[in-house]
C-alpha atoms as a PDB file:
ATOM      1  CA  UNK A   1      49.205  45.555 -36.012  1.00  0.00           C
ATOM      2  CA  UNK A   2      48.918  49.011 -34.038  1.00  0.00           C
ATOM      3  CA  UNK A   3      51.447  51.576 -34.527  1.00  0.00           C
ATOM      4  CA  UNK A   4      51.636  54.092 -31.836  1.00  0.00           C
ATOM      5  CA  UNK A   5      54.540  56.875 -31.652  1.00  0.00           C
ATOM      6  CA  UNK A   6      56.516  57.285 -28.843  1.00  0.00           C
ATOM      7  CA  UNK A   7      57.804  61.079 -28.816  1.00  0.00           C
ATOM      8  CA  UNK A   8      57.673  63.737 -31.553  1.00  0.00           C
ATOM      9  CA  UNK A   9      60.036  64.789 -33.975  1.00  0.00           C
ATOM     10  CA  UNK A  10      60.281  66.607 -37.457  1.00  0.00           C
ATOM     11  CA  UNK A  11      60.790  63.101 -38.773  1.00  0.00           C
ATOM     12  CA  UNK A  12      57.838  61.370 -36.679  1.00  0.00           C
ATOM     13  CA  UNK A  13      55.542  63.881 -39.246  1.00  0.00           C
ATOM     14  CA  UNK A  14      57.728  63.056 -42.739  1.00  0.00           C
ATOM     15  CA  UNK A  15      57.566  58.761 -41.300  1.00  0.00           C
ATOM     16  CA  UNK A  16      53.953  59.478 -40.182  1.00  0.00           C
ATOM     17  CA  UNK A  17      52.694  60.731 -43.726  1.00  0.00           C
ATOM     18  CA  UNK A  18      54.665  58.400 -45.295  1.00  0.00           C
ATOM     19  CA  UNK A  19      53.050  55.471 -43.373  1.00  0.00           C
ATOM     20  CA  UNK A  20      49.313  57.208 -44.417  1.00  0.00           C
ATOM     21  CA  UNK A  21      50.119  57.534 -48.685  1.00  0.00           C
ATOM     22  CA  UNK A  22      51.086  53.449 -47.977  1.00  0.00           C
ATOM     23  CA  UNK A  23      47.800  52.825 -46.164  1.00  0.00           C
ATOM     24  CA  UNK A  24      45.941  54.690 -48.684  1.00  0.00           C
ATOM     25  CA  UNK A  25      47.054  53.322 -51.404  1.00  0.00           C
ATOM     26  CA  UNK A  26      46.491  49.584 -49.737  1.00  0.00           C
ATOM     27  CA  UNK A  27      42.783  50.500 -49.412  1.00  0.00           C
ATOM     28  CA  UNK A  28      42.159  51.567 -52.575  1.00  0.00           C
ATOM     29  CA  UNK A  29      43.387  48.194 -53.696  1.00  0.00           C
ATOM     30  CA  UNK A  30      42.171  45.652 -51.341  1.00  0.00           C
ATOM     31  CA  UNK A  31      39.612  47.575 -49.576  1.00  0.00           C
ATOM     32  CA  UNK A  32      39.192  48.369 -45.329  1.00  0.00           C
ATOM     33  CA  UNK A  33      38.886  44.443 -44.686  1.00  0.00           C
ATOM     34  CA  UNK A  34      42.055  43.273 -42.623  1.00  0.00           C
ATOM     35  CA  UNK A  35      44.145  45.876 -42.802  1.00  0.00           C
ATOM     36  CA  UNK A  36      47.615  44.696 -41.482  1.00  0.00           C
ATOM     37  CA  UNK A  37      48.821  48.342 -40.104  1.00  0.00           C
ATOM     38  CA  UNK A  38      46.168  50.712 -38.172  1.00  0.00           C
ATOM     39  CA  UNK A  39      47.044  54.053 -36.475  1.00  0.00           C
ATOM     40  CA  UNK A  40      47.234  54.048 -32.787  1.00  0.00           C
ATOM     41  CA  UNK A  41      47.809  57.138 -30.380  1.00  0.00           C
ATOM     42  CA  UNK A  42      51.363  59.320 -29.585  1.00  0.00           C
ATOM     43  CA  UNK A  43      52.430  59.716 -26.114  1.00  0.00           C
ATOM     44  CA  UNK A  44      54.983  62.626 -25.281  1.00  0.00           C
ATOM     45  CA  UNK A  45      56.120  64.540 -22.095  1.00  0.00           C
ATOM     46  CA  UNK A  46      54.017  67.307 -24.092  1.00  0.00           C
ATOM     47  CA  UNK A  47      50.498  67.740 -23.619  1.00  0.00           C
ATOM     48  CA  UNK A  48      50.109  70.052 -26.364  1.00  0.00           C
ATOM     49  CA  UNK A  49      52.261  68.515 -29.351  1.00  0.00           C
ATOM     50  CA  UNK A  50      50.156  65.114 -28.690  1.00  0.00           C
ATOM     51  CA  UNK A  51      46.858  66.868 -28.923  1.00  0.00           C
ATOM     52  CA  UNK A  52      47.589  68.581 -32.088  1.00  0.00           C
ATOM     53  CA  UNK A  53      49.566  65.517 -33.701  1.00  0.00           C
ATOM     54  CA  UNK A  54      46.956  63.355 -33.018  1.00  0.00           C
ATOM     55  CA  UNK A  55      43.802  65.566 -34.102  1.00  0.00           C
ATOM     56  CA  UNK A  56      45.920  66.053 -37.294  1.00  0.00           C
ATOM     57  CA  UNK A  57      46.202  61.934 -37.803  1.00  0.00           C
ATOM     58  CA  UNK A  58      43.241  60.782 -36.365  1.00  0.00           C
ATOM     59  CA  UNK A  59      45.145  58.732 -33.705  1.00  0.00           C
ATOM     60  CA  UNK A  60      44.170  59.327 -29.829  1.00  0.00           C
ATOM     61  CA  UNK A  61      46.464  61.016 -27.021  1.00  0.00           C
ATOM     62  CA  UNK A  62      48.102  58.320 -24.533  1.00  0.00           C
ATOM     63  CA  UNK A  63      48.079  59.805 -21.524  1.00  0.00           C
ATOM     64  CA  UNK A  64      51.429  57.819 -20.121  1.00  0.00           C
ATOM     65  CA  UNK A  65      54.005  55.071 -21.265  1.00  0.00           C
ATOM     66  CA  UNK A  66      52.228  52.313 -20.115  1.00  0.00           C
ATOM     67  CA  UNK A  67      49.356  52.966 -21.938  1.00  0.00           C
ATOM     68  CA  UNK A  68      51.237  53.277 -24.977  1.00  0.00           C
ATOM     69  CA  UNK A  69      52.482  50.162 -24.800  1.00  0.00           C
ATOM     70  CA  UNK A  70      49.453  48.097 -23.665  1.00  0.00           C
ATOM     71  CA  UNK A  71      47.602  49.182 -26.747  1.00  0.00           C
ATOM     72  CA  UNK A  72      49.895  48.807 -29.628  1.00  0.00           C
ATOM     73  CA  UNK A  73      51.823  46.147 -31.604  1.00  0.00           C
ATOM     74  CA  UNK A  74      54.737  48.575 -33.065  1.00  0.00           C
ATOM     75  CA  UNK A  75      56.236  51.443 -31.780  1.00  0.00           C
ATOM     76  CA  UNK A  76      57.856  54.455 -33.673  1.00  0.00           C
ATOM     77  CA  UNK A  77      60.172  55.870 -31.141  1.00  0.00           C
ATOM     78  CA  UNK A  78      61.326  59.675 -31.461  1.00  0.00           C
ATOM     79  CA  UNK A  79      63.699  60.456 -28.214  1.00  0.00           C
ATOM     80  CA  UNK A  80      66.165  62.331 -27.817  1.00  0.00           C
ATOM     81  CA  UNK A  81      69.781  60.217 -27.425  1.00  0.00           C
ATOM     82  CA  UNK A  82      69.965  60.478 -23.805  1.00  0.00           C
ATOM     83  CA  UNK A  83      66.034  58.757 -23.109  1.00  0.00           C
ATOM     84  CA  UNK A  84      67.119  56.353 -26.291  1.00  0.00           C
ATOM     85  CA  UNK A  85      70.001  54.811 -24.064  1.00  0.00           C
ATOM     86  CA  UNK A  86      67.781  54.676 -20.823  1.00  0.00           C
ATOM     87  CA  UNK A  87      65.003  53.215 -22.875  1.00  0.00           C
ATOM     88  CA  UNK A  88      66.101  49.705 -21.859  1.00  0.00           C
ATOM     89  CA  UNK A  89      65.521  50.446 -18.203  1.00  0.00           C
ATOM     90  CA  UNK A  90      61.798  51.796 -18.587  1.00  0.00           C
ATOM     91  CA  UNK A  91      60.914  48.263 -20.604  1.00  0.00           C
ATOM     92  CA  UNK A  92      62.663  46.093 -18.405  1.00  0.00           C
ATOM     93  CA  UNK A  93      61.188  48.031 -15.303  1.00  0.00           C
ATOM     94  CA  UNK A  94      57.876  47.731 -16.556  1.00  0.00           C
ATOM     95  CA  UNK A  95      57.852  44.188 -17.956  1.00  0.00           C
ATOM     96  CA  UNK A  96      57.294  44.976 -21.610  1.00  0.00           C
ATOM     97  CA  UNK A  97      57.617  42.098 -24.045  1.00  0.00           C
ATOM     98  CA  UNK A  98      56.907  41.512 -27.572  1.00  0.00           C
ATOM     99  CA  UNK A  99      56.635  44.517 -29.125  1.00  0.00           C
ATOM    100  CA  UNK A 100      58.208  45.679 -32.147  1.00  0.00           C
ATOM    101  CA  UNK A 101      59.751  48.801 -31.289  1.00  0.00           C
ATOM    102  CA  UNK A 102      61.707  50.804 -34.327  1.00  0.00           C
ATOM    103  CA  UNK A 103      63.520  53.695 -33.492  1.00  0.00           C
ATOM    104  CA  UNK A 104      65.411  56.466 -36.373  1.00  0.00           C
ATOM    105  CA  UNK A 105      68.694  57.500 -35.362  1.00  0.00           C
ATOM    106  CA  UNK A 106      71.166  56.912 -37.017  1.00  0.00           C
ATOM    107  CA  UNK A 107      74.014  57.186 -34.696  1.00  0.00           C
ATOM    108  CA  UNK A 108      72.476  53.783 -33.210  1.00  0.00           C
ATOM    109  CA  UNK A 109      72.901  50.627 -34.667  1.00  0.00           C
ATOM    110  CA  UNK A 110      69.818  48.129 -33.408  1.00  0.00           C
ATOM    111  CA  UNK A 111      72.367  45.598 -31.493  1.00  0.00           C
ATOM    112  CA  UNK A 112      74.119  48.115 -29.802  1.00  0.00           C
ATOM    113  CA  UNK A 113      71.441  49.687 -27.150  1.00  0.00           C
ATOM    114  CA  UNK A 114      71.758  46.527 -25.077  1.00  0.00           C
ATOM    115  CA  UNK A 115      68.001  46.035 -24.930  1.00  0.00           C
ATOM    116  CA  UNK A 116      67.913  42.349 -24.312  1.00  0.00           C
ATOM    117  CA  UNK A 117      65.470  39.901 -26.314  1.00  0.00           C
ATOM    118  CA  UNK A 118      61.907  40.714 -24.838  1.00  0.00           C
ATOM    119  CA  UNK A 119      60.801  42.682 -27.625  1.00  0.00           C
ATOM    120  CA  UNK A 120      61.570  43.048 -31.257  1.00  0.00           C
ATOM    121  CA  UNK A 121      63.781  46.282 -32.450  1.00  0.00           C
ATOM    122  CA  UNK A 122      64.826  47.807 -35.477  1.00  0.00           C
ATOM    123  CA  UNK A 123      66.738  50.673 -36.774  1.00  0.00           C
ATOM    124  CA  UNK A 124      65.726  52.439 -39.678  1.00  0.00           C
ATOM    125  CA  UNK A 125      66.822  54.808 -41.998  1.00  0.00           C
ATOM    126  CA  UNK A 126      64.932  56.705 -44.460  1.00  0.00           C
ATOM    127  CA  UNK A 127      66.532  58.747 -47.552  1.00  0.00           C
ATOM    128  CA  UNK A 128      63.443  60.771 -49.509  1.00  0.00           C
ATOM    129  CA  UNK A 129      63.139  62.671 -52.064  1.00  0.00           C
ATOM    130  CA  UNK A 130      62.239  66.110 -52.494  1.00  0.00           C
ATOM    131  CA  UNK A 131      58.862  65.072 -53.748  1.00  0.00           C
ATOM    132  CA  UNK A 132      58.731  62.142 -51.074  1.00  0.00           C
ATOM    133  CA  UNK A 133      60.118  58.954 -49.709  1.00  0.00           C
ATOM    134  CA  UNK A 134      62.340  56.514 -52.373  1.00  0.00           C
ATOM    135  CA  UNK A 135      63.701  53.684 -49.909  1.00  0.00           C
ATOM    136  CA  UNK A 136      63.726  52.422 -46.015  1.00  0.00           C
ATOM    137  CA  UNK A 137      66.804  50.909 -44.987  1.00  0.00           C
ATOM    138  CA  UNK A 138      66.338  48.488 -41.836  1.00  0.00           C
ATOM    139  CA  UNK A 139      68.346  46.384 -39.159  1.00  0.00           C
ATOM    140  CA  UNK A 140      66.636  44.351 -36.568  1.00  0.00           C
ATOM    141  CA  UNK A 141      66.501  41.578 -34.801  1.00  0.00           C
ATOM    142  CA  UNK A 142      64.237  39.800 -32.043  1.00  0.00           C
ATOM    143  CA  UNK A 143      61.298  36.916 -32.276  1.00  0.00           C
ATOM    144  CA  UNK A 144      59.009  39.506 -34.701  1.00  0.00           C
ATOM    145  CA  UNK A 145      61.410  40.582 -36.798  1.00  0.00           C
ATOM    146  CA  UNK A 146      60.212  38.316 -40.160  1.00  0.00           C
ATOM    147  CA  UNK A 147      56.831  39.338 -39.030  1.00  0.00           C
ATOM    148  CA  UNK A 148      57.845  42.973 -39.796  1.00  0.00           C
ATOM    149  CA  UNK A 149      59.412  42.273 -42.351  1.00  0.00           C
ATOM    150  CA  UNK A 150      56.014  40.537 -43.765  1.00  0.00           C
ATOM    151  CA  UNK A 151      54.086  43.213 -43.013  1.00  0.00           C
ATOM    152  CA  UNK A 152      55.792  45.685 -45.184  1.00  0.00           C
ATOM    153  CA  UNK A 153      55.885  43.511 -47.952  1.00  0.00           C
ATOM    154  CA  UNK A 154      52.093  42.982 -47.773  1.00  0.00           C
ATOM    155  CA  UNK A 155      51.098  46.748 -47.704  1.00  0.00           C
ATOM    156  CA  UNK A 156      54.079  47.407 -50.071  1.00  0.00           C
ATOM    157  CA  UNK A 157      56.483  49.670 -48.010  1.00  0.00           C
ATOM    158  CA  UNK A 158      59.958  49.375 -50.234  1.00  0.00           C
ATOM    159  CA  UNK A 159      63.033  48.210 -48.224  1.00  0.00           C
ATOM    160  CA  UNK A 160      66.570  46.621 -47.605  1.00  0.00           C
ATOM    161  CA  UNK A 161      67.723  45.252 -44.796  1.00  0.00           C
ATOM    162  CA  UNK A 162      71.598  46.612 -43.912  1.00  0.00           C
ATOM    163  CA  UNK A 163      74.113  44.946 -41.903  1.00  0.00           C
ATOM    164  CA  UNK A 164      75.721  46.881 -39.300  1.00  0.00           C
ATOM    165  CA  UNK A 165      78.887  47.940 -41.716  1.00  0.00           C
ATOM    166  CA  UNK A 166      76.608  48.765 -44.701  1.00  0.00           C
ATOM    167  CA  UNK A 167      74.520  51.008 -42.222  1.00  0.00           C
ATOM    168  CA  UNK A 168      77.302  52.722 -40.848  1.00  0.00           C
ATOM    169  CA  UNK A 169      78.941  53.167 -44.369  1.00  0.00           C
ATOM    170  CA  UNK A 170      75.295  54.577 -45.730  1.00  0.00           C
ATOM    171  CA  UNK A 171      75.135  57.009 -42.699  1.00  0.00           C
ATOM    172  CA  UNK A 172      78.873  58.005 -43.535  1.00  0.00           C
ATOM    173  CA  UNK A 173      78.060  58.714 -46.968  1.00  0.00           C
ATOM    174  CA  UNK A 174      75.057  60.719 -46.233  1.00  0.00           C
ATOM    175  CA  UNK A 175      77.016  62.919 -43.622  1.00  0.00           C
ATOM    176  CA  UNK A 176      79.507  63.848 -45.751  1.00  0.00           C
ATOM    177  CA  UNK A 177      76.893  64.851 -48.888  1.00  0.00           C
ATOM    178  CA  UNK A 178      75.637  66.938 -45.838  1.00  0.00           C
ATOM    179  CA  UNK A 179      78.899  68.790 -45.321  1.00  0.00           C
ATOM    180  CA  UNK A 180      81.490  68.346 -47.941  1.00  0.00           C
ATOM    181  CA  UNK A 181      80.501  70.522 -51.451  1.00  0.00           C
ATOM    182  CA  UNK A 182      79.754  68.946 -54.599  1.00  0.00           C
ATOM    183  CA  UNK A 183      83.200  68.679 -56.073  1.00  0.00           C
ATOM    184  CA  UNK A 184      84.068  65.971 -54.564  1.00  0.00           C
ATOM    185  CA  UNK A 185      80.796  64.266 -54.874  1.00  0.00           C
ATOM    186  CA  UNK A 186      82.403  61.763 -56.937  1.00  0.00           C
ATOM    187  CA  UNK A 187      84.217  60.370 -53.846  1.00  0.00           C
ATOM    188  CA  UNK A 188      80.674  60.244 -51.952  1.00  0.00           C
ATOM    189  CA  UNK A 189      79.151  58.552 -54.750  1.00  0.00           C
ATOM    190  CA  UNK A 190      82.098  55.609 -54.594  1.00  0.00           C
ATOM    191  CA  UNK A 191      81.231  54.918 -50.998  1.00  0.00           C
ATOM    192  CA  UNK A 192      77.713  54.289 -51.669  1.00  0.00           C
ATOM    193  CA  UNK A 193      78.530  52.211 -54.364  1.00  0.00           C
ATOM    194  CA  UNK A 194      80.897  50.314 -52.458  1.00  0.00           C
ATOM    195  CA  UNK A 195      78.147  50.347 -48.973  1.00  0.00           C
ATOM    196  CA  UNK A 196      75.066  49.541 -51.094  1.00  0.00           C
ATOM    197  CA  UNK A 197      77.323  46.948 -53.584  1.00  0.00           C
ATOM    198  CA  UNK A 198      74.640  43.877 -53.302  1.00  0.00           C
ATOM    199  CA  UNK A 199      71.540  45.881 -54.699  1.00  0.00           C
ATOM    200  CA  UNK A 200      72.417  47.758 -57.836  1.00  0.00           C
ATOM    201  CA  UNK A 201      68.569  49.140 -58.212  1.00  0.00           C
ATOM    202  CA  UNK A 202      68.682  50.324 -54.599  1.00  0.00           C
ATOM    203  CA  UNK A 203      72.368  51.850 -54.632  1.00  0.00           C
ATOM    204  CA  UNK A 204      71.332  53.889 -58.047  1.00  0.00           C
ATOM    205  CA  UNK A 205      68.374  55.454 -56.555  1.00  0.00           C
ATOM    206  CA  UNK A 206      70.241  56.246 -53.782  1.00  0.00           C
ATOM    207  CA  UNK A 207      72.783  57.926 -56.158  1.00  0.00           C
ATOM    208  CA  UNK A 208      70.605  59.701 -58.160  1.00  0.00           C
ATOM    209  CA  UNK A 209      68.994  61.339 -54.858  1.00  0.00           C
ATOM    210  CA  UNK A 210      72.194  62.697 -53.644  1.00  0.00           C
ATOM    211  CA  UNK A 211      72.606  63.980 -56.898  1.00  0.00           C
ATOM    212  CA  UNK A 212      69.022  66.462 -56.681  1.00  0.00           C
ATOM    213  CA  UNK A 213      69.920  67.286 -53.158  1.00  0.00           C
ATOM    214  CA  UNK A 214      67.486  64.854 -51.447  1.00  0.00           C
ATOM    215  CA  UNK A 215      67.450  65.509 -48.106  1.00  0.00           C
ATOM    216  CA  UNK A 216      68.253  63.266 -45.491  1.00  0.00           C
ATOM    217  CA  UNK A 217      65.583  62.265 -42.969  1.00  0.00           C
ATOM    218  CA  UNK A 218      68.282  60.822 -40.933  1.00  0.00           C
ATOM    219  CA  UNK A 219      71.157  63.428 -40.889  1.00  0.00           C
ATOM    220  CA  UNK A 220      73.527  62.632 -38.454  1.00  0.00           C
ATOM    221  CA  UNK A 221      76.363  64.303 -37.394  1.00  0.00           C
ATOM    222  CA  UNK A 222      78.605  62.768 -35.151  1.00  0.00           C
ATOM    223  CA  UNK A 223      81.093  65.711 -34.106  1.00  0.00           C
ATOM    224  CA  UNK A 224      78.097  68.398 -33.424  1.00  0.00           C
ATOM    225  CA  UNK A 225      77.145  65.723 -31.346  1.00  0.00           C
ATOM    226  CA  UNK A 226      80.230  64.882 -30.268  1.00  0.00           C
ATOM    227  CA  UNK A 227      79.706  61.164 -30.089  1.00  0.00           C
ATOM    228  CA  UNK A 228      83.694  59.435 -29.745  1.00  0.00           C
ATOM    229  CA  UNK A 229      82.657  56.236 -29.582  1.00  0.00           C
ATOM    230  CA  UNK A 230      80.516  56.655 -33.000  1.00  0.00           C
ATOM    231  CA  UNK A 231      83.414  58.131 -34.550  1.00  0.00           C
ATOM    232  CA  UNK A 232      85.548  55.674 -33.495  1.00  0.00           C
ATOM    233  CA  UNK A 233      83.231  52.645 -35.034  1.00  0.00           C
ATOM    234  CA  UNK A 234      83.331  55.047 -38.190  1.00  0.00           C
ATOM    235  CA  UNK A 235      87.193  54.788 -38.314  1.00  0.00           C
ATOM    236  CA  UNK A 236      87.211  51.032 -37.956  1.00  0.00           C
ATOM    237  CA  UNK A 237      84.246  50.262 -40.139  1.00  0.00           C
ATOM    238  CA  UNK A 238      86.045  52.175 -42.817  1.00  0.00           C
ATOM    239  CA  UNK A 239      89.454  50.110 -42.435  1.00  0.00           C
ATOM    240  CA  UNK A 240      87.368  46.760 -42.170  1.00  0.00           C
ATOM    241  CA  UNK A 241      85.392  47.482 -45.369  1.00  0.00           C
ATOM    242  CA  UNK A 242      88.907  48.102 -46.987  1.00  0.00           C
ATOM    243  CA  UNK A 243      88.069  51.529 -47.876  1.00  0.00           C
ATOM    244  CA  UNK A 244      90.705  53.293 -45.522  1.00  0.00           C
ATOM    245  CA  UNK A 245      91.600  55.943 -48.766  1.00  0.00           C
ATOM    246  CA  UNK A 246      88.104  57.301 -48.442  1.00  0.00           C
ATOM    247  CA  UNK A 247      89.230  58.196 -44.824  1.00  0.00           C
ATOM    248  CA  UNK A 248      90.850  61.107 -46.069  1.00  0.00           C
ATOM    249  CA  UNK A 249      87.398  63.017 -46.775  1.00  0.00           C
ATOM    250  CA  UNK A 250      86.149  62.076 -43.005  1.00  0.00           C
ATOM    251  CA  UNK A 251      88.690  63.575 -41.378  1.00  0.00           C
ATOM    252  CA  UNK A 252      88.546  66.825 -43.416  1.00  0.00           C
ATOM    253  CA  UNK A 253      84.552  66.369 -42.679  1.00  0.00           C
ATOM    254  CA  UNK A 254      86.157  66.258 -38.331  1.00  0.00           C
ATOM    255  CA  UNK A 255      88.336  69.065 -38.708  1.00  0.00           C
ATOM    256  CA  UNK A 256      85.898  71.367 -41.033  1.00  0.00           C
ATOM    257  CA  UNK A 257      83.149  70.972 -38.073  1.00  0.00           C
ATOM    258  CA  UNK A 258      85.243  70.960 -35.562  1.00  0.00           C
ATOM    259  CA  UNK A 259      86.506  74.449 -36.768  1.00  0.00           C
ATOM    260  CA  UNK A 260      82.698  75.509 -36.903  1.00  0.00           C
ATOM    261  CA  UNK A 261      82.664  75.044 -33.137  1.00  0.00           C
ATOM    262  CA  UNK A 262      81.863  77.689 -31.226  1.00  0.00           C
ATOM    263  CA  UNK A 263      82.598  77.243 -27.898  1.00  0.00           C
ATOM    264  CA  UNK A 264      86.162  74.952 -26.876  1.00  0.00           C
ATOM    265  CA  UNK A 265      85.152  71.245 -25.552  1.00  0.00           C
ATOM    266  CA  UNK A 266      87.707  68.617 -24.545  1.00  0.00           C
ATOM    267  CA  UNK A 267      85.670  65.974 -26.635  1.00  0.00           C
ATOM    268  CA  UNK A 268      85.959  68.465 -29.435  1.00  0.00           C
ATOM    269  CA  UNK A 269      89.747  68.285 -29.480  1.00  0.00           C
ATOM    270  CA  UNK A 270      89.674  64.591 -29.544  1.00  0.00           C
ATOM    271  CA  UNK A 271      87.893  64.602 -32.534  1.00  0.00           C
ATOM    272  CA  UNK A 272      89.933  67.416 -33.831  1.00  0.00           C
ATOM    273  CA  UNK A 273      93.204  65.506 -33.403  1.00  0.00           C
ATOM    274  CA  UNK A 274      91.133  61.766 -35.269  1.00  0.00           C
ATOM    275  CA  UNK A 275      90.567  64.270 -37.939  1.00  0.00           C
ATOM    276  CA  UNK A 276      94.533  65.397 -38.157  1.00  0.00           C
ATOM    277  CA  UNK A 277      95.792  61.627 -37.909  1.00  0.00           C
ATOM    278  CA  UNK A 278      93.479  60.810 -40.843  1.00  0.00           C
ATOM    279  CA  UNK A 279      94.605  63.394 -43.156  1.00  0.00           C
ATOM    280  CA  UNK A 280      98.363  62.821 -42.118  1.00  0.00           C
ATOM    281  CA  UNK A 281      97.678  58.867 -42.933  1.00  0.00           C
ATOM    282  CA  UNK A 282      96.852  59.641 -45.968  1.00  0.00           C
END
């Protein structure tokens, strides 16, 4: 399979030298024969940042989209929200089909961008460690899916595959580490526990980050952002999962960023007034 990235981000250089340590280490082991992931090109709206990301890792410079996609099997895609959403349109448009495309933010779960069923897609979110990557945690779906899934396992990339609740609960938990201080930790710690609850191994090493300051690869904050209709699924994941109490600490995580605001936004006030009902539920 070809890997190719689609846009550049901070995290397209953390995902890309994480990708090169696997390969590496793959090589050593089994040699150059049949390698199952190979480097591709990047394609951006940025001359420059292609040039220099792919001299850097020996990948070549696409010149457009449809290049891109013509020459590789998986695509890493770094766009901003707005050209995430209007993704769909650009494959449909241009007849793309099975491809595996995976994109990394977190405020999108992979069944919600409406993308249809011509390609493969995934959602992933990485938590590393100071001193490098511990875990990938994945959602997909689509006709290549177990074929990804294969892949990793054959050139050893570590995962666990998250349903839509654990994945919001993670991203929860990881946002409020972000913002909240240490003392109440404890209460952070409890909703991975409770997210993570059917792998012990991963849910400890997930623990054990938060607890050296690992930083997040994904950080996502939803009222910066000031994404209502995440917030909203955040609220009713919470009260599905039975874990309403822990509520308490996402409102005070609303109204302590909504405070931090700067300039006065109608959307900002929403969430301002979520964050007041929370704490007064509780």
């Amino acid at each position: 399979m070809i890997y190719s990235y689609l846009g550049l981000s901070k995290p397209a250089s953390f995902v890309n030298l994480y990708i090169r340590d696997i390969l590496e280490d793959y090589i050593k082991l089994n040699g150059y024969e049949e390698i199952p992931l190979q480097p591709g090109g990047v394609f951006t709206t940025n001359p420059a940042d292609s040039i220099q990301f792919a001299a850097a890792n020996d990948m070549c410079v696409f010149l457009n989209a449809d290049d891109l996609f013509a020459k590789s099997d998986i695509i890493m895609v770094f766009l901003p929200e707005s050209a995430l959403k209007n993704l769909s349109k650009t494959l449909k448009g241009h007849g793309i089909r099975n491809k595996i495309l995976i994109h990394f933010n977190p405020g999108f779960n992979a069944d919600v961008l409406d993308f249809g069923f011509e390609n493969t897609y995934i959602s992933s979110y990485f938590l590393i460690h100071e001193k490098g990557f511990q875990r990938m945690f994945i959602q997909g779906y689509g006709d290549l899916y177990n074929d990804f899934l294969t892949m990793c396992r054959i050139i050893c990339i570590p995962f666990v595959e998250l349903n839509s609740i654990d994945k919001m609960l993670l991203t929860t938990a990881a946002g409020l580490s972000d913002v909240l201080s240490e003392t109440i930790n404890d209460a952070v710690e409890k909703l991975i526990r409770i997210s993570l609850y059917h792998n012990s191994e991963i849910t400890e090493s997930v623990i054990d980050m938060l607890k050296i300051k690992t930083a997040d690869l994904n950080s996502y904050n939803p009222v910066k952002r000031r994404n209502l209709s995440f917030i909203d699924n955040q609220i009713e994941t919470l009260d599905d999962a039975g874990i309403d109490s822990l509520s308490l600490l996402i409102g005070f995580m609303y109204i302590t960023e909504c405070n931090k605001s700067s300039s006065k936004h109608h959307i900002t006030d929403k969430i301002m007034e979520l964050g007041r009902k929370l704490l007064k539920k509780n």
